[in-house]
C-alpha atoms as a PDB file:
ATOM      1  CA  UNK A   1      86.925  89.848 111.307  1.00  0.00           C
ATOM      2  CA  UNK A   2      89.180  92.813 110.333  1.00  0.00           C
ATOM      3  CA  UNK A   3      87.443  96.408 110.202  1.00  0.00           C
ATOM      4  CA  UNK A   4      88.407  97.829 106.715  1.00  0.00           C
ATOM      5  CA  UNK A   5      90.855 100.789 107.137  1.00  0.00           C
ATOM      6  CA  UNK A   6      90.904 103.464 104.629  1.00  0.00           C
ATOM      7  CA  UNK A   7      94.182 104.899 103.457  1.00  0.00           C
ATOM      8  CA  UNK A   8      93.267 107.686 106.420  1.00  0.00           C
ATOM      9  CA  UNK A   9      94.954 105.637 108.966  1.00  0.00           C
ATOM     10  CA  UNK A  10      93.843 102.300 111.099  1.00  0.00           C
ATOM     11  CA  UNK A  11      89.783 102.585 112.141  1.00  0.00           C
ATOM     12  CA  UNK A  12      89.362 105.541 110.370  1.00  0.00           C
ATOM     13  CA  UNK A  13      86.782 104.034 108.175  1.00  0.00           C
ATOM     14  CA  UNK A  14      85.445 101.488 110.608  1.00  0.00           C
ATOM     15  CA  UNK A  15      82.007  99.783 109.702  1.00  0.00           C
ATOM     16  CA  UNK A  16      79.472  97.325 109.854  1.00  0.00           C
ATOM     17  CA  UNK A  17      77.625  95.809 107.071  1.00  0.00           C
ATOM     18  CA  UNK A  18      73.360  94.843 106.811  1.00  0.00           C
ATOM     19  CA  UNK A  19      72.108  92.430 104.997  1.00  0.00           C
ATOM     20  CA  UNK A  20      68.277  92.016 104.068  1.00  0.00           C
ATOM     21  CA  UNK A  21      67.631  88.529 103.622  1.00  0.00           C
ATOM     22  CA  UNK A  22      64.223  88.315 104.554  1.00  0.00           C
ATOM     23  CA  UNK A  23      62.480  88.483 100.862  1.00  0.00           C
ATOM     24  CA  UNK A  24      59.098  86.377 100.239  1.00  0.00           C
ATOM     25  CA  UNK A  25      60.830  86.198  96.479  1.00  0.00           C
ATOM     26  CA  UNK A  26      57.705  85.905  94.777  1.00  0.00           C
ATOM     27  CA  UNK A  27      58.963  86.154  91.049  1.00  0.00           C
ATOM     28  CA  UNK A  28      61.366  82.564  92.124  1.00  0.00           C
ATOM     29  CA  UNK A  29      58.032  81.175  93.337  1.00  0.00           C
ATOM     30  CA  UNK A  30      58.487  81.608  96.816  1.00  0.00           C
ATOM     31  CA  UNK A  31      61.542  79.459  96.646  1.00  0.00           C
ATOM     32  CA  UNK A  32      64.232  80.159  99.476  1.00  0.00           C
ATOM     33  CA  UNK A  33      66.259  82.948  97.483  1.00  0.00           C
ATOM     34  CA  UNK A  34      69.101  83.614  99.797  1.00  0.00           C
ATOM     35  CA  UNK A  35      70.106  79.877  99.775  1.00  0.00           C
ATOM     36  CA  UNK A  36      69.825  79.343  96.329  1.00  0.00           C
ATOM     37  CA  UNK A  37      73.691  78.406  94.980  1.00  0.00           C
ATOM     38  CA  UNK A  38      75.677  80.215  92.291  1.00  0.00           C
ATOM     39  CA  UNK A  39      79.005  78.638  91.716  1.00  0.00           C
ATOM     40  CA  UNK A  40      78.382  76.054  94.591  1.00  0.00           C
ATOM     41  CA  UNK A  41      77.859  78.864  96.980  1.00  0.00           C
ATOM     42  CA  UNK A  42      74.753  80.483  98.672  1.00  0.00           C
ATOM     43  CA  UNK A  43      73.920  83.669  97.240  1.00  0.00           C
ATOM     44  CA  UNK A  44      73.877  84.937 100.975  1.00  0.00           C
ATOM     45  CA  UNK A  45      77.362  83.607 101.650  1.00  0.00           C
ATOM     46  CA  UNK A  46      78.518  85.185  98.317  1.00  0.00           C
ATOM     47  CA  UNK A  47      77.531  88.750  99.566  1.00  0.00           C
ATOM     48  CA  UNK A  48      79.015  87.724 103.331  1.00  0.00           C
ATOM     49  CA  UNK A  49      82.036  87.014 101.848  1.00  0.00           C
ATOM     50  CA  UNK A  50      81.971  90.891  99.882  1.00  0.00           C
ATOM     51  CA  UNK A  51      81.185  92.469 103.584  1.00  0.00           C
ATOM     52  CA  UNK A  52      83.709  90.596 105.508  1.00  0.00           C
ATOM     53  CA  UNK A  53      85.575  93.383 106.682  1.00  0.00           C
ATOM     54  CA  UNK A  54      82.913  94.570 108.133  1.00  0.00           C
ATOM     55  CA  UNK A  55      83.323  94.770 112.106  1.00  0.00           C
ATOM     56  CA  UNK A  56      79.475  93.495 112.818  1.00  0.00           C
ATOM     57  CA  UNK A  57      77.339  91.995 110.234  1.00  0.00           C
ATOM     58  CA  UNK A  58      74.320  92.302 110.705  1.00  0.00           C
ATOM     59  CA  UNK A  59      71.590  89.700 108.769  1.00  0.00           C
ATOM     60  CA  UNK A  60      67.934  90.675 108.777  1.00  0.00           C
ATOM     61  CA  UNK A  61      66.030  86.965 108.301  1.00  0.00           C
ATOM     62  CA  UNK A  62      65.540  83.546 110.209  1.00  0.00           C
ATOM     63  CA  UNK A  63      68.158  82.519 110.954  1.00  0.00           C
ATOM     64  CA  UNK A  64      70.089  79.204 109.245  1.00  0.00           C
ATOM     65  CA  UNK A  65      73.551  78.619 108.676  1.00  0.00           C
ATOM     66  CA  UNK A  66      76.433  80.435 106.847  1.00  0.00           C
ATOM     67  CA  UNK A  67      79.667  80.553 105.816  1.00  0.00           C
ATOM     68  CA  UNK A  68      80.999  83.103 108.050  1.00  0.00           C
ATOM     69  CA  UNK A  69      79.901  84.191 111.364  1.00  0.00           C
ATOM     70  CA  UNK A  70      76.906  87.134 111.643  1.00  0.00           C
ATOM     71  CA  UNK A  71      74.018  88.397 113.726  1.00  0.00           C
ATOM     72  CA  UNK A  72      70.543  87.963 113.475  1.00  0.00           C
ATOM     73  CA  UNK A  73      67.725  90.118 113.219  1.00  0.00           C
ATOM     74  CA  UNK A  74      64.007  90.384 112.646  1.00  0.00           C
ATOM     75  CA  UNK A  75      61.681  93.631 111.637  1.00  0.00           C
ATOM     76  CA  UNK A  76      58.758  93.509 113.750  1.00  0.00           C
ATOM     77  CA  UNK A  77      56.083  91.738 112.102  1.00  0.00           C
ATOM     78  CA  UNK A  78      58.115  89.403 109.462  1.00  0.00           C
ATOM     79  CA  UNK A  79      57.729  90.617 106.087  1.00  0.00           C
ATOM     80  CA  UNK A  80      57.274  94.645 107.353  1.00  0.00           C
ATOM     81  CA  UNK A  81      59.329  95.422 104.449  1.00  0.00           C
ATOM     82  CA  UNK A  82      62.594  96.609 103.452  1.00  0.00           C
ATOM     83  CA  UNK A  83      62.432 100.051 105.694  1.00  0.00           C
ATOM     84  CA  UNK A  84      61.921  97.810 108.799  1.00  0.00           C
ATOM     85  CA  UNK A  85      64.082  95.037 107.942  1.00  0.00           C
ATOM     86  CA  UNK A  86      67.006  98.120 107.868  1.00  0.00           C
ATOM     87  CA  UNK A  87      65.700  99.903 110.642  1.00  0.00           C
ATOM     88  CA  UNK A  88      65.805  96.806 113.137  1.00  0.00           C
ATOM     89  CA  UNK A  89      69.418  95.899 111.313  1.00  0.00           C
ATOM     90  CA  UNK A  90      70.726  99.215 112.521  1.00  0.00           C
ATOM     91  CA  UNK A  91      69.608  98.841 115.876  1.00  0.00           C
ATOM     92  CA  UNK A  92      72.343  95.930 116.209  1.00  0.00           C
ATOM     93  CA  UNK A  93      75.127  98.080 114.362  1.00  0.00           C
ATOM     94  CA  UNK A  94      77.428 100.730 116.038  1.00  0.00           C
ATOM     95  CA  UNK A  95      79.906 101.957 113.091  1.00  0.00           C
ATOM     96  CA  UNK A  96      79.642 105.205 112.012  1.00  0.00           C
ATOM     97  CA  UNK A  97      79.674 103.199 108.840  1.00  0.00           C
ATOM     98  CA  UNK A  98      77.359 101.161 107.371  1.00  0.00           C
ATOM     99  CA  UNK A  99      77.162  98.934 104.225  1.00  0.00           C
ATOM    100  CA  UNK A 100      73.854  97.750 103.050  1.00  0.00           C
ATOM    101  CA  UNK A 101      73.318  95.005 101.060  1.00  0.00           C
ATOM    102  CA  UNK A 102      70.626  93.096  99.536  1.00  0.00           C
ATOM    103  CA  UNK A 103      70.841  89.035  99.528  1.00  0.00           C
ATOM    104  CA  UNK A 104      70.806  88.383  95.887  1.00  0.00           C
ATOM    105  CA  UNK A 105      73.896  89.992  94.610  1.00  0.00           C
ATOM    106  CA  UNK A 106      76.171  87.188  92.960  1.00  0.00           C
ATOM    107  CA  UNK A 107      78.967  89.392  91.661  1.00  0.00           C
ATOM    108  CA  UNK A 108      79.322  91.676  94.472  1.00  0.00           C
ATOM    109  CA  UNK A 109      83.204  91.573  95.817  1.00  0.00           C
ATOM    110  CA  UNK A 110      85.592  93.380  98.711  1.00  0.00           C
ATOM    111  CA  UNK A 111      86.593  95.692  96.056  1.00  0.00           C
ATOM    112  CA  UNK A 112      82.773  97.285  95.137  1.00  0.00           C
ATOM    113  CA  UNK A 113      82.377  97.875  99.486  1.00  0.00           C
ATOM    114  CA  UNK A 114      85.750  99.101  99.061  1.00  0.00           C
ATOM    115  CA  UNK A 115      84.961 101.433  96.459  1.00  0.00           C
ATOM    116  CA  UNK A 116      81.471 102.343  97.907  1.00  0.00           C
ATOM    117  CA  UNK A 117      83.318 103.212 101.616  1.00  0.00           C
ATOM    118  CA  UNK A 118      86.110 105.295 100.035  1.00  0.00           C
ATOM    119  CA  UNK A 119      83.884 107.712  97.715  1.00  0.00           C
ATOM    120  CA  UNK A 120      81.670 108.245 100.984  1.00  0.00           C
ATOM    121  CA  UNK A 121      84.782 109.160 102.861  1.00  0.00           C
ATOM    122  CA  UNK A 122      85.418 111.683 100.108  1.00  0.00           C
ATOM    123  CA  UNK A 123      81.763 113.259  99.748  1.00  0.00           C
ATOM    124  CA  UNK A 124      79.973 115.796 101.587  1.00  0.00           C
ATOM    125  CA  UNK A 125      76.499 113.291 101.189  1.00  0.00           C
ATOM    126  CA  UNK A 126      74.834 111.011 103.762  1.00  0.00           C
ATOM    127  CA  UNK A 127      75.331 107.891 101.253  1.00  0.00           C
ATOM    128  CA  UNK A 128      76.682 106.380  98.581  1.00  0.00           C
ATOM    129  CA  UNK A 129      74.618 104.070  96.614  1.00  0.00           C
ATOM    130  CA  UNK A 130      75.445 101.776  93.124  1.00  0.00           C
ATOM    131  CA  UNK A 131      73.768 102.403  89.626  1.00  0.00           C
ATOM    132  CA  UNK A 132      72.799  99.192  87.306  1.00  0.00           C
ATOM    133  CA  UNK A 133      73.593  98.958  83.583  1.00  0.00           C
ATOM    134  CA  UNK A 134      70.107 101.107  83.174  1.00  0.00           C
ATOM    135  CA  UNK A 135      71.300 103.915  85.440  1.00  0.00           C
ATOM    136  CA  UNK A 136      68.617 103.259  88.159  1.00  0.00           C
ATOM    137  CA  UNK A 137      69.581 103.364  91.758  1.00  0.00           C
ATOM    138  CA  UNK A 138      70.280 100.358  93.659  1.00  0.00           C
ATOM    139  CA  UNK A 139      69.664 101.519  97.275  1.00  0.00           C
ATOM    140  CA  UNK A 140      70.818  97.902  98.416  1.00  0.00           C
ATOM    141  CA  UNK A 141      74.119  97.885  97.394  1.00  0.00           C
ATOM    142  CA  UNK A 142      75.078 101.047  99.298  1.00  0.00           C
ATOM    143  CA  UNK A 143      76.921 102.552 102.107  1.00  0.00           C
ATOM    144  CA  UNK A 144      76.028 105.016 104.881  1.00  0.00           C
ATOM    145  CA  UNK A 145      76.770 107.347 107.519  1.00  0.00           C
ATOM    146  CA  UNK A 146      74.768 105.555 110.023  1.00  0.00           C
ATOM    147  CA  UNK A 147      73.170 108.423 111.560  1.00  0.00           C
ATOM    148  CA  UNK A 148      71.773 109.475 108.660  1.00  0.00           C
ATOM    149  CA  UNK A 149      69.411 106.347 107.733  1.00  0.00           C
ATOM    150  CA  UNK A 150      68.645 106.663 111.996  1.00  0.00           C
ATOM    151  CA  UNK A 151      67.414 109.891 112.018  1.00  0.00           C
ATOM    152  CA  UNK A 152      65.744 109.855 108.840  1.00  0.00           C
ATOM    153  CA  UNK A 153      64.014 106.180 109.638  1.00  0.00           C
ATOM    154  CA  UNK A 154      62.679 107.890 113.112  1.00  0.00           C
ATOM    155  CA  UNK A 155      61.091 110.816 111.499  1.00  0.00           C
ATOM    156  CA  UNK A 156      59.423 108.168 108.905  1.00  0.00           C
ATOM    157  CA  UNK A 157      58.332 105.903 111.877  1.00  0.00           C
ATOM    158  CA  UNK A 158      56.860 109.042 113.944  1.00  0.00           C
ATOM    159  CA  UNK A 159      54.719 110.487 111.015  1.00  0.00           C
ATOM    160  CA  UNK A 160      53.550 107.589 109.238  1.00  0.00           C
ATOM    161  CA  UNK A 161      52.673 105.320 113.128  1.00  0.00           C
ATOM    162  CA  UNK A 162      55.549 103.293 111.843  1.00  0.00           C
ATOM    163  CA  UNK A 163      57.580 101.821 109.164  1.00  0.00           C
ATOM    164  CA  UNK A 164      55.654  98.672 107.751  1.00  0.00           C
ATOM    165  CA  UNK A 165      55.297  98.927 104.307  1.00  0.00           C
ATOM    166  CA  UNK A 166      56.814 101.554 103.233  1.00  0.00           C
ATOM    167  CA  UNK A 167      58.827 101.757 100.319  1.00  0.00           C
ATOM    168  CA  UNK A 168      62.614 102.362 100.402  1.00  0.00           C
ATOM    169  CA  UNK A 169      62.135 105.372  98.059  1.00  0.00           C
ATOM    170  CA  UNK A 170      60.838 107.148 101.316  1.00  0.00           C
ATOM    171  CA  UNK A 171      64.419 107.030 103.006  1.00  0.00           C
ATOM    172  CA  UNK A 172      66.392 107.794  99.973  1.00  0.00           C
ATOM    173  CA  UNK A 173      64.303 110.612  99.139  1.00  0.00           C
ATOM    174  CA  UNK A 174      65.518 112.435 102.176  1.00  0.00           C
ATOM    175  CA  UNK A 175      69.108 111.524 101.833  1.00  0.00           C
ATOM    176  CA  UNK A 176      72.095 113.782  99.830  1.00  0.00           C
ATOM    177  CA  UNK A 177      73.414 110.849  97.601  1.00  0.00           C
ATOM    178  CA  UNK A 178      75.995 110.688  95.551  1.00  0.00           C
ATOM    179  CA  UNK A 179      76.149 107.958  92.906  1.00  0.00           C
ATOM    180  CA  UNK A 180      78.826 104.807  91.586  1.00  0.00           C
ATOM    181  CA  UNK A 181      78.488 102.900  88.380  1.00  0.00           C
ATOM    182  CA  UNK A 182      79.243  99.108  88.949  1.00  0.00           C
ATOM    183  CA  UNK A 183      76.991  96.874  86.643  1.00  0.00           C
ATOM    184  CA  UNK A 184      78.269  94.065  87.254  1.00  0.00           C
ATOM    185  CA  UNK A 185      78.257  94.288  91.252  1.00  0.00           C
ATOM    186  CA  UNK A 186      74.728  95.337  91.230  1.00  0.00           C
ATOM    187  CA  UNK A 187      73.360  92.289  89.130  1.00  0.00           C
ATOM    188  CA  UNK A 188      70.566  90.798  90.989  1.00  0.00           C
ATOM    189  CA  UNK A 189      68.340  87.575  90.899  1.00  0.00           C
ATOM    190  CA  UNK A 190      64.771  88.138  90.944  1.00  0.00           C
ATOM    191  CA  UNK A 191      64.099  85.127  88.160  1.00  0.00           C
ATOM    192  CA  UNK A 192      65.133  81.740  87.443  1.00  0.00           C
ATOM    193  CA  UNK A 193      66.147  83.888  84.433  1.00  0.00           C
ATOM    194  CA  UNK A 194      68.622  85.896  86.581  1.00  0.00           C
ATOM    195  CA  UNK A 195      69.902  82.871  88.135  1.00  0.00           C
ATOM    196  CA  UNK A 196      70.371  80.992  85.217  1.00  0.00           C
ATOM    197  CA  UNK A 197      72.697  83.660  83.535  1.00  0.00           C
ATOM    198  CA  UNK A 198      74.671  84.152  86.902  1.00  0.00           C
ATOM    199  CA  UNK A 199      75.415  80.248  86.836  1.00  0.00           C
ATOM    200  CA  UNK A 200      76.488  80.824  83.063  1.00  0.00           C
ATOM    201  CA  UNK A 201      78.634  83.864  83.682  1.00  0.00           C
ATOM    202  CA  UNK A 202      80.900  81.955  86.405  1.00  0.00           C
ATOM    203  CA  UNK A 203      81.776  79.131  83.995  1.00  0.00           C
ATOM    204  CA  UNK A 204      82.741  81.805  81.783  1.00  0.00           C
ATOM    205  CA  UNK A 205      86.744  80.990  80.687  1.00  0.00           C
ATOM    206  CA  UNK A 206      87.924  84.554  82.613  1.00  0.00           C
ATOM    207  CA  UNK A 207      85.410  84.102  85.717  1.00  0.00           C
ATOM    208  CA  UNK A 208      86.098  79.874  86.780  1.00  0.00           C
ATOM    209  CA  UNK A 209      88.752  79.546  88.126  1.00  0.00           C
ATOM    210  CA  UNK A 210      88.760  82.832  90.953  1.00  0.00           C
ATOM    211  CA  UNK A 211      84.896  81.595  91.089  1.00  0.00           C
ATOM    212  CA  UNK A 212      86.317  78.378  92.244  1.00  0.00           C
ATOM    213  CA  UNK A 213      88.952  78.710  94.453  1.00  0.00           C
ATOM    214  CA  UNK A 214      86.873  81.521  96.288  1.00  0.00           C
ATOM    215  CA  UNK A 215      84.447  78.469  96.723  1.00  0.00           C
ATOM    216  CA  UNK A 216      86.193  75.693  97.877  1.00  0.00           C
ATOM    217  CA  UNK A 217      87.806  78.202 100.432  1.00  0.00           C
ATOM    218  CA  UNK A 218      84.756  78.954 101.997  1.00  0.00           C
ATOM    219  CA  UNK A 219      83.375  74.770 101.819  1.00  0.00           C
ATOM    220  CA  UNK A 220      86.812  74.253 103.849  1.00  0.00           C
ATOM    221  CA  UNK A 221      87.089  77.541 106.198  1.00  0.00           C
ATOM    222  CA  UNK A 222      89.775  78.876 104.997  1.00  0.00           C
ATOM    223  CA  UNK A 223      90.682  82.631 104.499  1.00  0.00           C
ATOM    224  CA  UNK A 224      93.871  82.941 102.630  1.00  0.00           C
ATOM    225  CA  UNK A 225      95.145  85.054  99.705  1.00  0.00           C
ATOM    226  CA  UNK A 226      95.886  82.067  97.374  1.00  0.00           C
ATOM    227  CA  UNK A 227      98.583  83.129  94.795  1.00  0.00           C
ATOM    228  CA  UNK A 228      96.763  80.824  92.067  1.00  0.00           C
ATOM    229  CA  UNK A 229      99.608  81.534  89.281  1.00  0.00           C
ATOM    230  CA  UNK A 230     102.496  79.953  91.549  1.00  0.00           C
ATOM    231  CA  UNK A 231     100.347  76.693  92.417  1.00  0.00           C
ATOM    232  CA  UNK A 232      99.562  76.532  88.781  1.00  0.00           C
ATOM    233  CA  UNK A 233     103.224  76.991  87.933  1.00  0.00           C
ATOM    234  CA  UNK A 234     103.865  74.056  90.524  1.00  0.00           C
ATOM    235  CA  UNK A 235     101.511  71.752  88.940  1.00  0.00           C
ATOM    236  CA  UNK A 236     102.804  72.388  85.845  1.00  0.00           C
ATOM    237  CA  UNK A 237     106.685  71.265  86.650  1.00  0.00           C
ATOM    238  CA  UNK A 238     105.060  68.614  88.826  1.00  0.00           C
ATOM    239  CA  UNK A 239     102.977  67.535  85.438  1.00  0.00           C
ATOM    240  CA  UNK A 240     105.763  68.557  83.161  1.00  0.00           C
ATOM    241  CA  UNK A 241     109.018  66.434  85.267  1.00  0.00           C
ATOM    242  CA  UNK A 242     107.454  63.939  87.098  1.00  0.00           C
ATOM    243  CA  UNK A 243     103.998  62.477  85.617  1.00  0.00           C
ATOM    244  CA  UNK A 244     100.428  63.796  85.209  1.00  0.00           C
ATOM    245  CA  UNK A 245      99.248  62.619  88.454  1.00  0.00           C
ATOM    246  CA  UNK A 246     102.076  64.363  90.736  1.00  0.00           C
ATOM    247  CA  UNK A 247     100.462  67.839  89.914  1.00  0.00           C
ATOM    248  CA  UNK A 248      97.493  67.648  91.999  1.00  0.00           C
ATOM    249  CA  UNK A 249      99.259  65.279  94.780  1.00  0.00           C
ATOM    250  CA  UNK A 250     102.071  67.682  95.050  1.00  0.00           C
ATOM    251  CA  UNK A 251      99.668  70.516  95.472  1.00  0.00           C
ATOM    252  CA  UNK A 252      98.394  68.404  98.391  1.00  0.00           C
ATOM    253  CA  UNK A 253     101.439  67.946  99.966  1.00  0.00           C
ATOM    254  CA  UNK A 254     102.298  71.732  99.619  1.00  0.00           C
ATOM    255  CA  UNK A 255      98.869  72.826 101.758  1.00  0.00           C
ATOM    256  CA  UNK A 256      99.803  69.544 104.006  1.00  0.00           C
ATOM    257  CA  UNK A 257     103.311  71.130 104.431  1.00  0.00           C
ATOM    258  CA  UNK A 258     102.286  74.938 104.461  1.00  0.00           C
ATOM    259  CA  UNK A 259      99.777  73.685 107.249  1.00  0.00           C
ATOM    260  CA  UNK A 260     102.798  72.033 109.416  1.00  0.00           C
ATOM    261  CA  UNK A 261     104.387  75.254 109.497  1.00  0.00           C
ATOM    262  CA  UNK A 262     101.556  77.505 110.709  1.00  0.00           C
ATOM    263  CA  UNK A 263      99.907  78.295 107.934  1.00  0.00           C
ATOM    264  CA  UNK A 264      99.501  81.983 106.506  1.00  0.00           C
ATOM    265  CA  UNK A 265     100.391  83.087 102.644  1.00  0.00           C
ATOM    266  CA  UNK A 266     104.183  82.761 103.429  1.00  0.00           C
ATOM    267  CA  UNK A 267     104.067  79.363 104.273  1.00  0.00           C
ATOM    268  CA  UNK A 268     102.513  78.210 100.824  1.00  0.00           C
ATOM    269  CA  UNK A 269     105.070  80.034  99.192  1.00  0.00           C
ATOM    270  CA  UNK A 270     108.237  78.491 100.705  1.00  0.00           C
ATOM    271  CA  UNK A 271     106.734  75.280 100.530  1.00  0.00           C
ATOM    272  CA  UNK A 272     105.388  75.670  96.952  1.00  0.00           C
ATOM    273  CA  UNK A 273     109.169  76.944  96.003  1.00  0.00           C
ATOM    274  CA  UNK A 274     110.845  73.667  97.454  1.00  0.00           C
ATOM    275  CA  UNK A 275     108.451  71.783  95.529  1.00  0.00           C
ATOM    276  CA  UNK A 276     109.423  73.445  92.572  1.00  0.00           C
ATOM    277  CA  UNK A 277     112.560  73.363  92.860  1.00  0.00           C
ATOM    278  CA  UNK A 278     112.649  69.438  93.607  1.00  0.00           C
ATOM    279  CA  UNK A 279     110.443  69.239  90.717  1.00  0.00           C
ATOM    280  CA  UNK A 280     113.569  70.907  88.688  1.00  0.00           C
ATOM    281  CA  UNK A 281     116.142  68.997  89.547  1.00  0.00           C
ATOM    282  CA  UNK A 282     114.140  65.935  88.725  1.00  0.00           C
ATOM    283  CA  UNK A 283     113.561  67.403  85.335  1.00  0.00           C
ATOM    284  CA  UNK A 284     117.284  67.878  84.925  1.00  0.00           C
ATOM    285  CA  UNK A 285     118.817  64.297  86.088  1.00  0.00           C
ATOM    286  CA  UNK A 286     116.339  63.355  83.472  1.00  0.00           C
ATOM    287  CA  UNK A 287     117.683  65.273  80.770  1.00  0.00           C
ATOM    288  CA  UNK A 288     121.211  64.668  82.070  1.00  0.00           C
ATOM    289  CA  UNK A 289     120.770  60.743  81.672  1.00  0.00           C
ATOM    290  CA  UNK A 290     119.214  61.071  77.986  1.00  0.00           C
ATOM    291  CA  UNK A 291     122.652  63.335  76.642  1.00  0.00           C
ATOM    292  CA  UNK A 292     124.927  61.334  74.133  1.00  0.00           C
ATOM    293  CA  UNK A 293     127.760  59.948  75.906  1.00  0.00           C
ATOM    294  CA  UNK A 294     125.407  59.871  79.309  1.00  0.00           C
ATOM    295  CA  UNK A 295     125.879  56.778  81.445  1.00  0.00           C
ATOM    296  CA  UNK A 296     122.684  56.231  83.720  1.00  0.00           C
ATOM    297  CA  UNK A 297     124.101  54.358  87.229  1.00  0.00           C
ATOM    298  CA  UNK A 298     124.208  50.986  87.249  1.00  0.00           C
ATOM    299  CA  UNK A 299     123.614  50.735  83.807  1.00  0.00           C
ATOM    300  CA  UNK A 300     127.230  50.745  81.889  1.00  0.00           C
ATOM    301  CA  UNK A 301     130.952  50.286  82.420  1.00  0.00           C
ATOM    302  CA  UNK A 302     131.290  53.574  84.390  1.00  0.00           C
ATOM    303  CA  UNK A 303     128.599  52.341  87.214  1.00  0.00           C
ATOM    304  CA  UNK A 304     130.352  52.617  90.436  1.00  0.00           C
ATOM    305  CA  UNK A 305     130.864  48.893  92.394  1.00  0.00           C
ATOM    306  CA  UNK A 306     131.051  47.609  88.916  1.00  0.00           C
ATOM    307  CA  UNK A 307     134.453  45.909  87.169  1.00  0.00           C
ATOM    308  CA  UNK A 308     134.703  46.665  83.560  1.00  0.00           C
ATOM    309  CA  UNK A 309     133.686  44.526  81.019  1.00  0.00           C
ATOM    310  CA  UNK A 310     136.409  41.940  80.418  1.00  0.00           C
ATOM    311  CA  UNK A 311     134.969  41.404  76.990  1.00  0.00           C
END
């Protein structure tokens, strides 16, 4: 995975992300929260995929499998609570930045970690954490200066013969904080209630279709920047010149062809332009044949091997 790099220069922003995914999710019945799917995808992958920039994620839970490739970790007992599901997270982390992240965030993207790193670059504060819609603080969607959370989770461990149990308001009430608004990012799912209106907010008409490729990239392994408007465009002429059914074979044969050639953004677009353009020129003999006058081959006086017409 790529370390993020802020506009500072390469590694300047380096850092590793921590998920808590260890939940007994009492209010979905106990039910296994982390895999439950939004879109077709595991609310745990969906945050993985926000963090992968990170250089080391870092998930605190039993292990099972994901879409992209992390470490495992375990508070000590199970079920200590969020302070010692973070503190045994950190141990495995070695960025001077961290992201932490709850498991249950369907709408959280690249750009919100972005966002989060870049104003903690820019402040003179130990974190920077989201607000919801209500303006409460959303520790778990946050980023760090790593040290910080250490130093203040050892002093917490020394006067209190540990950290099981205690509540995250403990660490954030000794950290300078400063604050981002991002209601949509910091959407959780607590309920079936929750879940139900993530599920209905990707099928929205503006969300489905970034929702989807984002998900059938991660069923088939691929990370790509997919420039959706010039496949659509190609499936269009392909529809448009040829027939209905050439849109999504030609589509194929562009990823098929893309693939030959090594793959990589570049090698869609060259072979989604010659696609195009063959899609063109079979649009135009078309409308070359059907002009008054025309004379399709093989079809009239003017066919080449033919004799004329004695009549």
């Amino acid at each position: 995975m790529t370390a993020y790099e802020a506009p500072g220069g390469p590694g300047t922003e380096a850092f590793d992300a921590i998920v808590l995914a260890g939940g007994a999710a009492r209010r979905l019945g106990g039910a296994d929260k982390p895999g439950v799917r939004v879109g077709g995808r595991a609310l745990l992958d969906r945050v993985l995929t926000a963090c992968a920039g990170a250089g080391t994620t870092v998930v605190v839970a039993s292990p099972r499998p994901t879409a992209r490739p992390v470490l495992w970790a375990r508070e000590e007992p199970p079920g200590g609570g969020p302070l010692a599901a973070l503190d045994a997270g950190l141990r495995h982390t070695t960025a001077p930045y961290v992201v932490v992240l709850s498991a249950d965030l369907p709408f959280l993207d690249e750009e919100t970690v972005r966002r989060l790193l870049d104003a903690l670059r820019a402040a003179d504060a130990d974190g920077v954490l989201v607000t919801d819609s209500d303006g409460r603080d959303q520790p778990l969607v946050a980023a760090y200066r790593a040290e910080a959370p250490r130093r203040e989770l050892a002093r917490l461990a020394t006067e209190h013969d540990g950290l099981t149990g205690l509540p995250l308001r403990r660490l954030t009430a000794a950290l300078r904080l400063t604050r981002i608004t991002d209601p949509v990012a910091s959407f959780d799912c607590d309920t079936w209630d929750d879940i139900a209106a993530a599920r209905a907010r990707i099928r929205e008409h503006g969300h489905v279709l970034d929702e989807w490729i984002t998900a059938a990239k991660d069923e088939l392994g691929i990370d790509l920047d997919v420039d959706t408007a010039e496949l659509l465009d190609l499936a269009r002429d392909a529809a448009h010149s040829v027939a209905r059914p050439a849109a999504p074979l030609t589509t194929f044969l562009v990823g098929y062809a893309a693939a030959k050639a090594g793959g990589g953004s570049e090698a869609v677009t060259e072979a989604a332009r010659k696609a195009a353009a063959l899609a063109l020129r079979w649009a135009d003999e078309d409308r070359t044949d059907a002009e008054p006058g025309a004379t399709k081959p093989g079809s009239g006086t003017d066919a080449p091997g033919t004799a004329p017409d004695a009549g």
